[in-house]
C-alpha atoms as a PDB file:
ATOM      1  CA  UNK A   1     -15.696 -35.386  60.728  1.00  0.00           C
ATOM      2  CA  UNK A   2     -16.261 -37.783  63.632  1.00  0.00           C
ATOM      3  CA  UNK A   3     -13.364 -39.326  65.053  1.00  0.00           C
ATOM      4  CA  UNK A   4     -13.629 -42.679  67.093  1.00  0.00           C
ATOM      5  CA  UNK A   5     -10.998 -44.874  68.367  1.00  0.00           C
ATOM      6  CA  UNK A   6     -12.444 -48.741  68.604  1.00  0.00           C
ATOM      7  CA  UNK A   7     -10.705 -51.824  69.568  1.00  0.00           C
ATOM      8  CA  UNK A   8     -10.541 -55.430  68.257  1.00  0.00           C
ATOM      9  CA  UNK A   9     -14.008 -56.277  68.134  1.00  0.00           C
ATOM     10  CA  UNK A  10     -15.824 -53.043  69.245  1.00  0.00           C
ATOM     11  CA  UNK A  11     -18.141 -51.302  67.402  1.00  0.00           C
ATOM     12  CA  UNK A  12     -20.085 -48.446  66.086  1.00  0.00           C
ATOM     13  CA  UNK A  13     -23.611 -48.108  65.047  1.00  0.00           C
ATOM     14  CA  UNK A  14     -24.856 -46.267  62.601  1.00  0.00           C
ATOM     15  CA  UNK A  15     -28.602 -45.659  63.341  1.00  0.00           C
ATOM     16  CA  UNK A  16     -30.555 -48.640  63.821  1.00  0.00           C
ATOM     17  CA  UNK A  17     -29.375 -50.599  61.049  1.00  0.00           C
ATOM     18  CA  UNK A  18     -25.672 -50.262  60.489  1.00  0.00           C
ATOM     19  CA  UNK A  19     -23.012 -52.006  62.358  1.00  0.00           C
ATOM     20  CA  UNK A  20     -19.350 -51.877  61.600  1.00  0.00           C
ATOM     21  CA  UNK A  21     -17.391 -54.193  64.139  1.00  0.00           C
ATOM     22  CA  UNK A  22     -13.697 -53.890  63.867  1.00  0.00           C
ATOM     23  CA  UNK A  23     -12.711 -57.818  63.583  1.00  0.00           C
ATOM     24  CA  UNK A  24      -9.110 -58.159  63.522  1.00  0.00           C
ATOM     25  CA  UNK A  25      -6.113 -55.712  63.700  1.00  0.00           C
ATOM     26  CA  UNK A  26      -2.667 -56.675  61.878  1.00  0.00           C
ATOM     27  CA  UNK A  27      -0.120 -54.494  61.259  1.00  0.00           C
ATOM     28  CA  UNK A  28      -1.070 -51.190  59.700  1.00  0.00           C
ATOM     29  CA  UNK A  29      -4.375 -52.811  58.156  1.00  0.00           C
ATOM     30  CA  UNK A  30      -7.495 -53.466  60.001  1.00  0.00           C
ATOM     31  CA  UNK A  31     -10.311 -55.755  59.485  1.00  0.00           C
ATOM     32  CA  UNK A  32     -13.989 -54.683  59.257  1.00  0.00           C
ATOM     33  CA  UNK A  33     -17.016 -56.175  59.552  1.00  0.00           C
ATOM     34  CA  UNK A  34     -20.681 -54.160  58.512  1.00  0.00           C
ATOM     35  CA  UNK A  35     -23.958 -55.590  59.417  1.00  0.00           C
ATOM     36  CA  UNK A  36     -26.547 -53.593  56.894  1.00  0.00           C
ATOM     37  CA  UNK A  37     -29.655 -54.512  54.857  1.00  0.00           C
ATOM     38  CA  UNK A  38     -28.865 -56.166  51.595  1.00  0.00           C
ATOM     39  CA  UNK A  39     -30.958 -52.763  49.958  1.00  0.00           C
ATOM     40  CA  UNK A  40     -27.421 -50.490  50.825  1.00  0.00           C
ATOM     41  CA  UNK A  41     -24.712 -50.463  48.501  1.00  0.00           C
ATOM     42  CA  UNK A  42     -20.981 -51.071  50.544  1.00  0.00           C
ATOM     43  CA  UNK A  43     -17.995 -50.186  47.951  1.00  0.00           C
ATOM     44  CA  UNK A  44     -14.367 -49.244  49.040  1.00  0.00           C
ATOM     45  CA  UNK A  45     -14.382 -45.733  48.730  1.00  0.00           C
ATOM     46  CA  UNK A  46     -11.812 -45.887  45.516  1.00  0.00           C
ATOM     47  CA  UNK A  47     -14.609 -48.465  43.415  1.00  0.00           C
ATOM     48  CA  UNK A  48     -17.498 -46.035  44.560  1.00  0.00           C
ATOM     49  CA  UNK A  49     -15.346 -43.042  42.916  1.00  0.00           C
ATOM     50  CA  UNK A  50     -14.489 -45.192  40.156  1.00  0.00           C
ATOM     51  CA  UNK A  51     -18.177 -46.261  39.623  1.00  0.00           C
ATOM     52  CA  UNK A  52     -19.195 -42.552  40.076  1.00  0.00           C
ATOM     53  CA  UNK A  53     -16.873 -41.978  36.765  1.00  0.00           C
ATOM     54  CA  UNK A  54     -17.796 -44.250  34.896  1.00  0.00           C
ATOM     55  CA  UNK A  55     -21.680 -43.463  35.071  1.00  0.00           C
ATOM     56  CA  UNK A  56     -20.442 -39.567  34.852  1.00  0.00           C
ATOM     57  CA  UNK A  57     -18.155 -40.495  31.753  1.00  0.00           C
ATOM     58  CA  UNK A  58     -21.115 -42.441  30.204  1.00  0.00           C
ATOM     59  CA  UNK A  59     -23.779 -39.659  31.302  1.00  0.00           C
ATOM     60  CA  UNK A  60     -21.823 -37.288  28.916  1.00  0.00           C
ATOM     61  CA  UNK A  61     -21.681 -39.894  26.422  1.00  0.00           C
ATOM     62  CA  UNK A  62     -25.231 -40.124  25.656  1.00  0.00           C
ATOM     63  CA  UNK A  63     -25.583 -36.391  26.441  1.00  0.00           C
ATOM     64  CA  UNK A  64     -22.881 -35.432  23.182  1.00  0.00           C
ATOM     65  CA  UNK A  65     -24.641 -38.439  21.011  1.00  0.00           C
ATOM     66  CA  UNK A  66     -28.092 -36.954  21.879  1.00  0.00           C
ATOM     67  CA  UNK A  67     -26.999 -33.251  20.390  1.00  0.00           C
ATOM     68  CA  UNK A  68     -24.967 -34.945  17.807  1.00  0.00           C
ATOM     69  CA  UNK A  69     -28.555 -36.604  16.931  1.00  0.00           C
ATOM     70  CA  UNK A  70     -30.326 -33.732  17.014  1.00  0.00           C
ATOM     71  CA  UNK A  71     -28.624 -31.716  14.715  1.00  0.00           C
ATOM     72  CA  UNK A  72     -29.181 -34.300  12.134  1.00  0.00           C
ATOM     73  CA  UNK A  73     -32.768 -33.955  12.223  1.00  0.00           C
ATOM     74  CA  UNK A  74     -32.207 -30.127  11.817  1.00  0.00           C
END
């Protein structure tokens, strides 16, 4: 992992597109700002991992209703 240390409104870029500006600094929280094209998904990390269960949960979903459907037809 890459460890940086920014201050109130530095930045890093990430290849030519990305650019996450740290905007304001208050308390133990910070502020972020990222400049990206519309086409890339930003989530906090915990909705990305909840998002990524939910399309594993449904993913097995179908997959048990599929076998459940084809042993019928057997």
């Amino acid at each position: 992992m890459l460890v940086l240390t920014r201050k109130k409104n530095e930045s890093i870029q990430l290849g030519e597109d990305i650019e996450i500006k740290v905007l304001a600094i208050e308390g133990d929280q910070i502020k972020l700002g990222i400049d990206a094209p519309k086409a890339i998904d930003i989530y906090r990390k915990e909705i990305y991992v909840d998002i990524k269960d939910q399309n594993n949960e449904a993913m097995n979903i179908s997959t048990d209703l599929l076998h459940l459907l084809s042993q019928d037809k057997e």
